[in-house]
Protein backbone atom coordinates (compact mmCIF):
# COMPACT_ATOMS: atom_id res chain seq x y z
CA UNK A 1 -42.62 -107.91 20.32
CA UNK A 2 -39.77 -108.96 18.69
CA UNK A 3 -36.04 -108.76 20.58
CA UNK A 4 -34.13 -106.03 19.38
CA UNK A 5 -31.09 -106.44 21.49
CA UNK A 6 -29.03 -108.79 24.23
CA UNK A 7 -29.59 -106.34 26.47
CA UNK A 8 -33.07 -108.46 27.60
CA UNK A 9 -30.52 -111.23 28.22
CA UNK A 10 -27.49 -110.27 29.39
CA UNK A 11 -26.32 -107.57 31.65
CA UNK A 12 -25.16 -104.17 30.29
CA UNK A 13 -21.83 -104.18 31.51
CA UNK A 14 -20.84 -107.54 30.37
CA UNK A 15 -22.06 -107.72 26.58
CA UNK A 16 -19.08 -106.02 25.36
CA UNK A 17 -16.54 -108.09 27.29
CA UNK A 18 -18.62 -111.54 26.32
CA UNK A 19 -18.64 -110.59 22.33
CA UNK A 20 -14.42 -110.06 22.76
CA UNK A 21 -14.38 -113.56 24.76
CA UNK A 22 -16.51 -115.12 22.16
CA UNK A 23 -13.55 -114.22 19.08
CA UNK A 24 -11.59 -117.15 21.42
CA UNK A 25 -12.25 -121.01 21.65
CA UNK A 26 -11.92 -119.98 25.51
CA UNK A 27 -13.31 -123.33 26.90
CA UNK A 28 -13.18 -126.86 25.77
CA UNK A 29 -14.48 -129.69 26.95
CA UNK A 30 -14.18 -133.40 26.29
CA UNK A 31 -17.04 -136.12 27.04
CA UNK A 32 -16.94 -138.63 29.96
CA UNK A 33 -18.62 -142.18 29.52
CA UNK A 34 -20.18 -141.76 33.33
CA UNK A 35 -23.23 -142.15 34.59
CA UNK A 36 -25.66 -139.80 33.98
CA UNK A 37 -23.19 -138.66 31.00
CA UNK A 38 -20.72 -135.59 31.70
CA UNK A 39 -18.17 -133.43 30.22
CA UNK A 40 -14.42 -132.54 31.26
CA UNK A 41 -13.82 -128.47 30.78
CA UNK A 42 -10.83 -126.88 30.62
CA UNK A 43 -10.87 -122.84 31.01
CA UNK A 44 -8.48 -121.16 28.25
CA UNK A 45 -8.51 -117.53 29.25
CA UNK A 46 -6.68 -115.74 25.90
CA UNK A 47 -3.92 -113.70 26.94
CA UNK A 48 -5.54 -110.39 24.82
CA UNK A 49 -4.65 -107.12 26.86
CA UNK A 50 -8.26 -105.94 26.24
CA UNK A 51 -10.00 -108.43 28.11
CA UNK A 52 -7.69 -107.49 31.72
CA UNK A 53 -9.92 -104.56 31.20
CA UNK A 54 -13.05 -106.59 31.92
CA UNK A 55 -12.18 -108.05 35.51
CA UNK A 56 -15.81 -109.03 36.58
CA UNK A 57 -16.39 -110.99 33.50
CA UNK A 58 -13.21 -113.00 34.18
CA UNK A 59 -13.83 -113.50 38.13
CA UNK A 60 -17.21 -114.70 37.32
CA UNK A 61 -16.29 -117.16 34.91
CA UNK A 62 -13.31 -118.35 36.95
CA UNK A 63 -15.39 -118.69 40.01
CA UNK A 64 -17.72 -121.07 37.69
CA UNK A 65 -15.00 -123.04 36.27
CA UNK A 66 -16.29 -126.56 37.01
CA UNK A 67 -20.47 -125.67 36.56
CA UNK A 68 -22.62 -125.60 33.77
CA UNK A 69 -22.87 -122.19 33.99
CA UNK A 70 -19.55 -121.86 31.81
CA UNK A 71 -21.53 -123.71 28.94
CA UNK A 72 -24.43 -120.49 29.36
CA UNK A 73 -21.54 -117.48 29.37
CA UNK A 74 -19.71 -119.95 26.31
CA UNK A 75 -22.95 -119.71 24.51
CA UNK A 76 -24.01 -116.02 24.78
CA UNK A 77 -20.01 -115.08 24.00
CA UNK A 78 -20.25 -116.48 20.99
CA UNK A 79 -23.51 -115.56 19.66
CA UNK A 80 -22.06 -111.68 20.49
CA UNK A 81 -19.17 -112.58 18.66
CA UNK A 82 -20.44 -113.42 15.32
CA UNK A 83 -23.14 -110.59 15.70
CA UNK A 84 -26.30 -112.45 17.15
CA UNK A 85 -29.08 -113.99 14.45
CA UNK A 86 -32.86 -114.52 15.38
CA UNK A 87 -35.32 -116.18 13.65
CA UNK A 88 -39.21 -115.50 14.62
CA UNK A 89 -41.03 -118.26 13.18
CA UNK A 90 -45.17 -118.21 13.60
CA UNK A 91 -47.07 -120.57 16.26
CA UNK A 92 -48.46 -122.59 14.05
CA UNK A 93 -45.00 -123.43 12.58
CA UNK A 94 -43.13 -124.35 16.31
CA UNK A 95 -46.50 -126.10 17.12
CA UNK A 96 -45.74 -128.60 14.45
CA UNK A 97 -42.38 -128.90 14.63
CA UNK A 98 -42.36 -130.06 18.34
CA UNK A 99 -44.24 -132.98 16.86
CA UNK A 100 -40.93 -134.20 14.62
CA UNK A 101 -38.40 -136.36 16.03
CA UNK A 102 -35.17 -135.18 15.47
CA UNK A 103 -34.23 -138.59 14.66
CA UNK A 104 -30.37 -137.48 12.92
CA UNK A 105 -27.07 -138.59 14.51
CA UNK A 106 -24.94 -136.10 15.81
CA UNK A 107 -22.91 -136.23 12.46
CA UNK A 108 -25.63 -135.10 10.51
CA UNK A 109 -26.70 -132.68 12.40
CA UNK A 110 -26.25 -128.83 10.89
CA UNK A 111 -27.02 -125.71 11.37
CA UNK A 112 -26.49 -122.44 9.29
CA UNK A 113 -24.60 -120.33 11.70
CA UNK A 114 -22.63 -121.46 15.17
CA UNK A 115 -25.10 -119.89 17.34
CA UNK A 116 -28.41 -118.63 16.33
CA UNK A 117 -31.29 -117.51 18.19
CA UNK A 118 -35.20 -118.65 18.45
CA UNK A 119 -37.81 -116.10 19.95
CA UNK A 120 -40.79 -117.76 20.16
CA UNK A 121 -44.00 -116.23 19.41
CA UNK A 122 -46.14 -115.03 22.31
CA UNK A 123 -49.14 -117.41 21.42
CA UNK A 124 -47.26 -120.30 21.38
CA UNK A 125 -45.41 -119.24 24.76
CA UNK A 126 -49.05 -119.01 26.69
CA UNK A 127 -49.83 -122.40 25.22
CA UNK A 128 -46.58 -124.06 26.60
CA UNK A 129 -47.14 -121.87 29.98
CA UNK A 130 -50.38 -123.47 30.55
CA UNK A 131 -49.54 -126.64 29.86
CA UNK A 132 -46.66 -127.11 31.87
CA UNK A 133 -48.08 -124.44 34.17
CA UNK A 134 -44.94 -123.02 34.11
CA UNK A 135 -43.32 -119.82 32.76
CA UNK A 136 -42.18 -120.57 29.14
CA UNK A 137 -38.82 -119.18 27.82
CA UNK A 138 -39.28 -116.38 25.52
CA UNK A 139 -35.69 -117.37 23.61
CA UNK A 140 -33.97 -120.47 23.02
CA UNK A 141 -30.68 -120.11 22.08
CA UNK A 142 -28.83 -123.50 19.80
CA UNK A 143 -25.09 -123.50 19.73
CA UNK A 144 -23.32 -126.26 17.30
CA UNK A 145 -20.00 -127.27 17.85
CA UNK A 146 -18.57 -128.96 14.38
CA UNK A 147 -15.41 -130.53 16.30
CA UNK A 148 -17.03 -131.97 19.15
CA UNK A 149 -20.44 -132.77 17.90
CA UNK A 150 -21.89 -130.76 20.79
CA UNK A 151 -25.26 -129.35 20.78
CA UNK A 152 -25.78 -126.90 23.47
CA UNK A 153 -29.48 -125.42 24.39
CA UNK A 154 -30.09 -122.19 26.77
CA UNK A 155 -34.11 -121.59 27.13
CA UNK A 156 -34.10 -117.80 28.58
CA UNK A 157 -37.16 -116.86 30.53
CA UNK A 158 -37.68 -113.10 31.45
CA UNK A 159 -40.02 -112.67 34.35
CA UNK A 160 -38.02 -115.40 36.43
CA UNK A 161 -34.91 -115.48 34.50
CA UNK A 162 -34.63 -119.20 35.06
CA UNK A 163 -32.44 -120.47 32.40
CA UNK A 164 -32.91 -124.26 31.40
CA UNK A 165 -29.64 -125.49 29.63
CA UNK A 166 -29.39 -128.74 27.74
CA UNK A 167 -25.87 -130.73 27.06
CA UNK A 168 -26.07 -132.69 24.19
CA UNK A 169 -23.11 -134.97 22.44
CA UNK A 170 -22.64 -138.60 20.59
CA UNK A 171 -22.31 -140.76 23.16
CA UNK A 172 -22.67 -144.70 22.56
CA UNK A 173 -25.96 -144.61 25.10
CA UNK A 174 -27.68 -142.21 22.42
CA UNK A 175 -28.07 -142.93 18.49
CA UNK A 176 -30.22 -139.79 17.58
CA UNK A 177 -30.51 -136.31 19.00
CA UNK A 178 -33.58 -137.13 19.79
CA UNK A 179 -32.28 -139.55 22.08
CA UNK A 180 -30.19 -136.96 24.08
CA UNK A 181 -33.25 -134.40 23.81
CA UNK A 182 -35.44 -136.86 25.90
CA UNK A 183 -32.45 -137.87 28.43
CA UNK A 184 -32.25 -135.93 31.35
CA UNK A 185 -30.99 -136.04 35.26
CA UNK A 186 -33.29 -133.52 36.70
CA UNK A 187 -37.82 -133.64 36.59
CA UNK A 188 -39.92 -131.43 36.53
CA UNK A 189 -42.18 -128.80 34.46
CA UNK A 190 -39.06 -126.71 33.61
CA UNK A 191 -36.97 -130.01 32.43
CA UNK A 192 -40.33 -131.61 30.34
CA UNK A 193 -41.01 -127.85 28.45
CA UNK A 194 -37.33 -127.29 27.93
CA UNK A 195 -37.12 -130.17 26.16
CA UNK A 196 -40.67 -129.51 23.78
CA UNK A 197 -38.94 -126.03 23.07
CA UNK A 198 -34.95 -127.19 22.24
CA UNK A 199 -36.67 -130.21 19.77
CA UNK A 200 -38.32 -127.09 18.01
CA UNK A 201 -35.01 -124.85 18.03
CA UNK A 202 -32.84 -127.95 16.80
CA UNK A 203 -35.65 -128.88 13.86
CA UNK A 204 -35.44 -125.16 13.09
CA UNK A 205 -31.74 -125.29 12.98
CA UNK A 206 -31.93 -128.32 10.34
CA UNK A 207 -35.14 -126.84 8.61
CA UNK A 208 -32.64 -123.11 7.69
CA UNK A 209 -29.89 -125.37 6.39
CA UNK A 210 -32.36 -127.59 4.45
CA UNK A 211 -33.88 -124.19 2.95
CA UNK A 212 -31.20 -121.75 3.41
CA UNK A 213 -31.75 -118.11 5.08
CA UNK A 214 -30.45 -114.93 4.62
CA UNK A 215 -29.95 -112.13 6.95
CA UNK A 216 -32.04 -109.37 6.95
CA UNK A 217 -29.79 -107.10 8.99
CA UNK A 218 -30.51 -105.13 11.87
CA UNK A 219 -34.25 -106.10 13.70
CA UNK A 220 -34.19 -102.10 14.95
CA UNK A 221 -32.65 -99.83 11.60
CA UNK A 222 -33.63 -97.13 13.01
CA UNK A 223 -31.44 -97.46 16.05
CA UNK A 224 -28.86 -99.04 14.27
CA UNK A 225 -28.21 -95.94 12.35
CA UNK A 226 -28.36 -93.82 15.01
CA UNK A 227 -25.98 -95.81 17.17
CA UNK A 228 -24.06 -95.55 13.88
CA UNK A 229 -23.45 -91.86 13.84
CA UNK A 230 -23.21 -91.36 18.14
CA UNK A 231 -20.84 -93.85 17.66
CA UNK A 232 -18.52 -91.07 15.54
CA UNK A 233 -19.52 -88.04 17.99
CA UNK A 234 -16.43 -86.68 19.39
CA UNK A 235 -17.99 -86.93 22.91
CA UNK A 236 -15.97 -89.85 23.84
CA UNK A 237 -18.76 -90.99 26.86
CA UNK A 238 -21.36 -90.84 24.20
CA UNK A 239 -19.92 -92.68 21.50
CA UNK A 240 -18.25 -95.40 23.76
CA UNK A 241 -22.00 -95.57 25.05
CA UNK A 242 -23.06 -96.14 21.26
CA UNK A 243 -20.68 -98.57 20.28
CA UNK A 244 -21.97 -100.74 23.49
CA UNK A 245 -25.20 -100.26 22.10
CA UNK A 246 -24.15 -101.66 19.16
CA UNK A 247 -22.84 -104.76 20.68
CA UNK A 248 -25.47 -105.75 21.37
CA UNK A 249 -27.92 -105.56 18.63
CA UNK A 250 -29.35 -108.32 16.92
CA UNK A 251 -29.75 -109.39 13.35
CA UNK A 252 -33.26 -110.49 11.74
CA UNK A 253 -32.84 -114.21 9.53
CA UNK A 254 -35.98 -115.73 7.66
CA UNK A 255 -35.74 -118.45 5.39
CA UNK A 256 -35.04 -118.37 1.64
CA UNK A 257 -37.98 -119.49 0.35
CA UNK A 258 -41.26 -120.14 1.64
CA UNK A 259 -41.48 -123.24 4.05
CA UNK A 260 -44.58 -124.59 4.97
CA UNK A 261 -44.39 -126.95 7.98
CA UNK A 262 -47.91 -128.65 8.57
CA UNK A 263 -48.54 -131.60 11.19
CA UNK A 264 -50.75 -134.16 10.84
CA UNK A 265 -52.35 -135.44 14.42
CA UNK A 266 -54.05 -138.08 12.84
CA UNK A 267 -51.29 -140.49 11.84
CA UNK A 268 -48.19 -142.16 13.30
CA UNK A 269 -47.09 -142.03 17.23
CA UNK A 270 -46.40 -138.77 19.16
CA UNK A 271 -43.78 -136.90 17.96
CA UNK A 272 -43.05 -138.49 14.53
CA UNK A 273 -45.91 -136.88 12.63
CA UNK A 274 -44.44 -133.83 11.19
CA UNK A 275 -43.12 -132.79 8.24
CA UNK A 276 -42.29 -130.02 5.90
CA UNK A 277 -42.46 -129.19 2.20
């Protein structure tokens, strides 16, 4: 079944505050040429009246200010800012595409919107569970920052909820993505499958700016349109209740044109036998 809404993802109460957040360049960081690789972060909470509404959000960011979790709320915020995009792509599709290197500098790398997000179909997901024997994420979500050159990857499970986040920058220790993709601190079946499903988001990422996509609009119409007019009611519960809603609906993208992306088992070494056309 295809996601309809960030609801699956993120808590009720804090969609609304996260999509205001996500207008503001709220944290930065800088990299740090340590070893294993790290980032400085520095919190900018806006000073926007609306947001002393939202207390929780703000404790539970401050209270994470020096842990990756800030680069997981930074992620989500913006995606709810710029009204969340998901692209389903088939199995046969991510199957190949986990077989590509994403052998592109940092520099290179593009992607059609800031934050978009990859629901992966459910055969593929089995596949990936029983190979790693471990539940696979059910959405992968890429965000590209153009001034640093970071890549950030969330992999969102929903029976366990474990999220597997990936840090990813030019650093002189890494030449490619790729590079960064197979670098990590942590092992383990989580660590090994995150990685299989951020190389397919991030080959996705380049494949819709290759190709171009357009946005289909709302993945639920129907209850787009109905939010739409509760969100007018003059029962102010109600419509405030719609308008949340809204938040956090999701938009449908597909690719321009039609992309076929094949892979070919029977030639060149593991993961560098894909391709497109």
């Amino acid at each position: 079944m295809i996601t309809t809404t960030m609801r699956r993802f993120v808590p009720d109460e804090l969609i609304t505050p996260l999509k205001l957040l996500g207008k503001y360049d709220w944290l930065r960081w800088t990299p740090i040429d340590s070893s294993p690789p790290s980032s400085r972060l520095v919190l900018r909470i806006p000073s926007d009246p609306s947001l002393a509404l939202h207390r929780r959000l703000l404790a539970l960011i401050q209270a994470d200010e020096e842990s990756l979790s800030l680069f997981h709320h930074y992620v989500f915020s913006k995606a709810l800012a710029l009204g969340p995009k998901l692209l389903c792509p088939t199995a046969e599709q991510c199957e190949a595409l986990e077989h590509v290197d994403v052998n592109v500098s940092f520099d290179d790398y593009e992607q059609p919107f800031p934050t978009f997000l990859l629901e992966l179909p459910e055969e593929y997901r089995r596949k990936l569970t029983d190979r790693f024997n471990y539940e696979c994420p059910a959405i992968a979500l890429t965000h590209h920052d153009p001034r640093s050159k970071y890549i950030i990857s969330t992999c969102e499970r929903l029976r366990s909820h474990i999220t597997t986040i990936h840090i990813m920058s030019s650093r002189p220790c890494w030449n490619t993505i790729e590079e960064a993709l197979r670098y990590s601190v942590e092992e383990g079946n989580d660590m090994d499958q995150g990685e299989v499903v951020q190389r397919v988001a991030i080959n996705f990422g380049l494949l819709m700016t290759h190709y171009g996509v357009k946005d289909l609009g709302p993945v639920d119409r129907e209850s787009h349109d109905k939010h739409v007019r509760n969100a007018r009611r003059r029962n102010g519960d109600k419509a405030e209740r719609a308008r949340r809603l809204l938040d956090a609906e999701i938009n449908l993208i597909e690719f321009e044109q039609n992309v076929v992306v094949y892979d070919r088992q029977d030639t060149g070494p593991p993961h560098q036998n894909g391709g497109f056309s």
